[in-house]
N, C-alpha and C. Protein backbone atom coordinates (compact mmCIF):
# COMPACT_ATOMS: atom_id res chain seq x y z
N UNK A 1 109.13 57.79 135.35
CA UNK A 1 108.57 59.12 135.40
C UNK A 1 107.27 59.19 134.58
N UNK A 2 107.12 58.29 133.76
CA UNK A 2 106.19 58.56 132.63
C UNK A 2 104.94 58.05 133.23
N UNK A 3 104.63 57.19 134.50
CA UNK A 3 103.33 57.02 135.24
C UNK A 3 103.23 58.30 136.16
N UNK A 4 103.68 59.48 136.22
CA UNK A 4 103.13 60.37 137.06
C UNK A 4 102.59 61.32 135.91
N UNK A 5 102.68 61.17 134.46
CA UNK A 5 102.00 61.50 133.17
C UNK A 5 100.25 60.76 133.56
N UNK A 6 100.61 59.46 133.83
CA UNK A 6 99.20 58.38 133.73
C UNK A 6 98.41 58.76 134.40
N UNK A 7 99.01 58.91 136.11
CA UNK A 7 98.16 59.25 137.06
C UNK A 7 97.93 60.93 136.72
N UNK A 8 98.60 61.53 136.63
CA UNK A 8 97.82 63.29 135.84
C UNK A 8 96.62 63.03 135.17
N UNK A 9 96.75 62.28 134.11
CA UNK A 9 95.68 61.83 133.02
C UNK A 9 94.73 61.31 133.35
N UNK A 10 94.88 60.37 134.75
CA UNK A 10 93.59 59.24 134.92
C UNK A 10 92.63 60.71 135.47
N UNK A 11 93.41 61.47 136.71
CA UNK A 11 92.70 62.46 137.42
C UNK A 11 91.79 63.44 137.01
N UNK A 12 92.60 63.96 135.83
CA UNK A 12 92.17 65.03 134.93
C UNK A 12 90.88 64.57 133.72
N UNK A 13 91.41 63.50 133.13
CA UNK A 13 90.31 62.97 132.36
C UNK A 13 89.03 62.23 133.39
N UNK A 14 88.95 61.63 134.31
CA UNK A 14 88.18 61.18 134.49
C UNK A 14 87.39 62.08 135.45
N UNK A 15 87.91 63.23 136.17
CA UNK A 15 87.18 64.33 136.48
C UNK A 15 86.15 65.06 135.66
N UNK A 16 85.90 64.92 134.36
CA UNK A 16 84.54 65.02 133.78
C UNK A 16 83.10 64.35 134.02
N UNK A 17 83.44 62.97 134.30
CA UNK A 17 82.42 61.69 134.04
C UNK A 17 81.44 62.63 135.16
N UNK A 18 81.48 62.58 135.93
CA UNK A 18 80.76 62.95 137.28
C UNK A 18 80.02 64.39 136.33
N UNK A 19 79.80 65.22 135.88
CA UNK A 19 79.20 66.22 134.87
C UNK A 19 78.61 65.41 133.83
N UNK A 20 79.53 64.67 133.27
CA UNK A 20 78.58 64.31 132.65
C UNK A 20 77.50 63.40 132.42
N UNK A 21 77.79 62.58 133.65
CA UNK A 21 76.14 62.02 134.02
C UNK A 21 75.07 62.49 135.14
N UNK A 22 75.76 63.97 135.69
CA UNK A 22 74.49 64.20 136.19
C UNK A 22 73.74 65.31 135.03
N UNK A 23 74.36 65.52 134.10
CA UNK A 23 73.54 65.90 132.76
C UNK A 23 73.14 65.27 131.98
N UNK A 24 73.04 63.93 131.87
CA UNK A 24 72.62 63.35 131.02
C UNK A 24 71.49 63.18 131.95
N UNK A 25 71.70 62.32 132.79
CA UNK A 25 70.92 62.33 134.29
C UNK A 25 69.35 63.37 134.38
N UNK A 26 69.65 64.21 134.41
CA UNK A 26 69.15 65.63 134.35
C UNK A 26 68.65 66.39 133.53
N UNK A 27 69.59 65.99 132.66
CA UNK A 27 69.30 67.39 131.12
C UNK A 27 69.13 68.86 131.83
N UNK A 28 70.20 69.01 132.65
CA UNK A 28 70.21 70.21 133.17
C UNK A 28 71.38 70.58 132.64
N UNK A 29 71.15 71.68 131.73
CA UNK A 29 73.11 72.09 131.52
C UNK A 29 72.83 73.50 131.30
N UNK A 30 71.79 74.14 131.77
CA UNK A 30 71.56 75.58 132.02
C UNK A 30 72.92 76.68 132.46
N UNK A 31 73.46 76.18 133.59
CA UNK A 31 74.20 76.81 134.13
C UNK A 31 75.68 76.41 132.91
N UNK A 32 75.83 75.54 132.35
CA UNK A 32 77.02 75.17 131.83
C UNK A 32 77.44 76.47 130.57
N UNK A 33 78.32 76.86 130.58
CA UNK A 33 78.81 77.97 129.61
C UNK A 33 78.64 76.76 128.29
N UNK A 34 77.83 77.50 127.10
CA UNK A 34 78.57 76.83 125.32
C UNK A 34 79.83 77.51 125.55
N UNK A 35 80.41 78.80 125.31
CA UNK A 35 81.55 79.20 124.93
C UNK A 35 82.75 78.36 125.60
N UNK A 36 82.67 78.27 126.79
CA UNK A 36 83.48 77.37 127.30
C UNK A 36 83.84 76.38 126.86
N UNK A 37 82.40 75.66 127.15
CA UNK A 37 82.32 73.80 126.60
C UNK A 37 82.83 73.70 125.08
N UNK A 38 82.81 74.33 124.13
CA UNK A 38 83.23 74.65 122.80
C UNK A 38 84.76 74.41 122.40
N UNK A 39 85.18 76.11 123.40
CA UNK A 39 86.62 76.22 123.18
C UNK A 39 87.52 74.84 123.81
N UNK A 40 86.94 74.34 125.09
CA UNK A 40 87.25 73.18 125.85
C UNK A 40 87.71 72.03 124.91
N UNK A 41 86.57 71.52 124.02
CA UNK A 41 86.72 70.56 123.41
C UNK A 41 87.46 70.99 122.23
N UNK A 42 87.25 71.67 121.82
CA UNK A 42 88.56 71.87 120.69
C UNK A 42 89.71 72.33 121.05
N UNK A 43 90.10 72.24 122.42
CA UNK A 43 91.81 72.16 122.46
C UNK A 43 91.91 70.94 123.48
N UNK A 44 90.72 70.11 123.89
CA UNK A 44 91.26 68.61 124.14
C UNK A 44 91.38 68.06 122.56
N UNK A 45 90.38 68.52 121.55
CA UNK A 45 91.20 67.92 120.63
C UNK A 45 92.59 68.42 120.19
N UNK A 46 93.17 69.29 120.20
CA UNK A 46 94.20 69.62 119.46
C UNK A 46 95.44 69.07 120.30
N UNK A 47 95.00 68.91 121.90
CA UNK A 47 95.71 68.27 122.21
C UNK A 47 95.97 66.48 122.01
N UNK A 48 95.23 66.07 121.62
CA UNK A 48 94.84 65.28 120.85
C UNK A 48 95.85 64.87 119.90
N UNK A 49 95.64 65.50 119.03
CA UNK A 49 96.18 65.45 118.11
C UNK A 49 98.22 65.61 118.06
N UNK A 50 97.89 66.69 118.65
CA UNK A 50 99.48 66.78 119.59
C UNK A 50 100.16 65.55 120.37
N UNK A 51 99.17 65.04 121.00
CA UNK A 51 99.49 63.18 121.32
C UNK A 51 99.99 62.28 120.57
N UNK A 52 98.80 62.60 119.33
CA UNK A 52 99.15 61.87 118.58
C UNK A 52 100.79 61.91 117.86
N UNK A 53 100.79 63.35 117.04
CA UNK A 53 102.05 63.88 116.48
C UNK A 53 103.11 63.48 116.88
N UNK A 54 102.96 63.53 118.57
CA UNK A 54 104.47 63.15 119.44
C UNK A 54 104.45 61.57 119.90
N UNK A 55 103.47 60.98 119.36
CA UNK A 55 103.44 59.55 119.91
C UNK A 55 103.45 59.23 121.50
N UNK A 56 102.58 60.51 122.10
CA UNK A 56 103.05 60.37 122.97
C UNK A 56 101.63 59.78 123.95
N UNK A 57 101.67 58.77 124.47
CA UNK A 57 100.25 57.71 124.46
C UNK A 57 99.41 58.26 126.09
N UNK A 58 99.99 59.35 127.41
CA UNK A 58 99.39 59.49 128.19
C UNK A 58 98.73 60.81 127.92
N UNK A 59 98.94 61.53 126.99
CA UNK A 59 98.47 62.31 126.29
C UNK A 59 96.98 61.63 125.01
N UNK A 60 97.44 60.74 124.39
CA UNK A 60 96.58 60.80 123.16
C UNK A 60 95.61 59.97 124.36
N UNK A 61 95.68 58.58 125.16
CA UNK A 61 94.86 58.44 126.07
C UNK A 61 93.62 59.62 127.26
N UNK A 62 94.72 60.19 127.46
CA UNK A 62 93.82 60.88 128.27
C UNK A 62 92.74 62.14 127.67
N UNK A 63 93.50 62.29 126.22
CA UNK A 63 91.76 63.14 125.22
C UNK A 63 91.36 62.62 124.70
N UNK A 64 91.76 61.70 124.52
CA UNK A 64 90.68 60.84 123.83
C UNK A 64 89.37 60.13 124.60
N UNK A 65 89.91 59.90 125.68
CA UNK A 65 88.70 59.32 126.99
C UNK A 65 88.00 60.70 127.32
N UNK A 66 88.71 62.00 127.49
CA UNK A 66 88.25 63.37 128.01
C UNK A 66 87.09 63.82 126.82
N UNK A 67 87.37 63.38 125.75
CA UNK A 67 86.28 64.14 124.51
C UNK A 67 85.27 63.30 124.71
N UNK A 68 85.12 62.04 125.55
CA UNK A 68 83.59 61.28 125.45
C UNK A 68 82.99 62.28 126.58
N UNK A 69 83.16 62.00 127.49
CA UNK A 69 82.09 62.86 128.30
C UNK A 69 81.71 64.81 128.22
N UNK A 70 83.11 65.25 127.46
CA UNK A 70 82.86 66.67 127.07
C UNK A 70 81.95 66.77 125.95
N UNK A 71 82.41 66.38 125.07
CA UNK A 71 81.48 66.40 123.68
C UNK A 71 79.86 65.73 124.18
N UNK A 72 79.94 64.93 124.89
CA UNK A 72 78.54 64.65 125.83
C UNK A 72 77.70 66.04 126.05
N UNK A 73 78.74 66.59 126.86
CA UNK A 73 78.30 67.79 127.80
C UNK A 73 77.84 68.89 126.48
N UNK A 74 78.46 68.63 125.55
CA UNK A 74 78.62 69.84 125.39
C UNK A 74 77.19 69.77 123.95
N UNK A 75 77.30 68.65 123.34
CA UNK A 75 76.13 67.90 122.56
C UNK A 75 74.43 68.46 123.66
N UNK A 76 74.68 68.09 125.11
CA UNK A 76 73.49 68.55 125.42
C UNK A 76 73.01 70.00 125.51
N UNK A 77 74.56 70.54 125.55
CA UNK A 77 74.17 71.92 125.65
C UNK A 77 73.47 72.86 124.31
N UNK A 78 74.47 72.14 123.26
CA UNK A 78 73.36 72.66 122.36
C UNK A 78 72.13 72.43 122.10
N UNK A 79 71.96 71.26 122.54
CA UNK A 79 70.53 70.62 121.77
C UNK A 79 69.55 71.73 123.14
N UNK A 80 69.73 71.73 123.98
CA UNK A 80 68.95 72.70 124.82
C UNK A 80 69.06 74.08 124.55
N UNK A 81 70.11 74.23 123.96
CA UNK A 81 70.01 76.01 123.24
C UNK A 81 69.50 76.03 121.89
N UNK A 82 69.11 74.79 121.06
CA UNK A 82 68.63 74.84 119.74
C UNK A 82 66.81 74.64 120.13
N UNK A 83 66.45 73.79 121.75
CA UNK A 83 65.47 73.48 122.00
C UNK A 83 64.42 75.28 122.35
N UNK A 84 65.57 75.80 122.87
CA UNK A 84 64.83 77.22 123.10
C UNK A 84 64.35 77.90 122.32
N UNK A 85 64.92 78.09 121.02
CA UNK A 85 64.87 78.77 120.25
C UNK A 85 63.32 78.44 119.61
């Protein structure tokens, strides 16, 4: 049962990458919400962390791979809302 955890995880985590290289790509992240991208990454971390707590490895795998390309996303978004200013 615990690979239909993996395959959830591969789907869900790796459904970012594609965002986040056509923003890096681009440096277009106009349309991208901060508030979102923010709250986002701080409850992939907490889930995270919750992975961790429970030892539970398709969990701590799949935020831990999910915070590279969010924190990506979300790194450009500020630097383009600090660039406006």
């Amino acid at each position: 049962m615990e690979y239909i955890g993996y395959l959830a995880a591969f789907c869900t985590t790796f459904a970012f990458f594609p965002q986040a290289i056509m923003a890096i790509r681009t440096k277009d992240v106009k349309s991208i919400s901060l508030t979102m991208y923010s709250i986002l990454c701080f409850g992939i971390s907490m889930w995270l962390v919750y992975g961790i707590l429970k030892a539970d490895w398709p969990l701590i795998l799949a935020n831990l791979i999910t915070l590279l390309p969010s924190l990506t996303i979300l790194y450009l978004k500020v630097a383009s809302v600090v660039k406006k200013k």
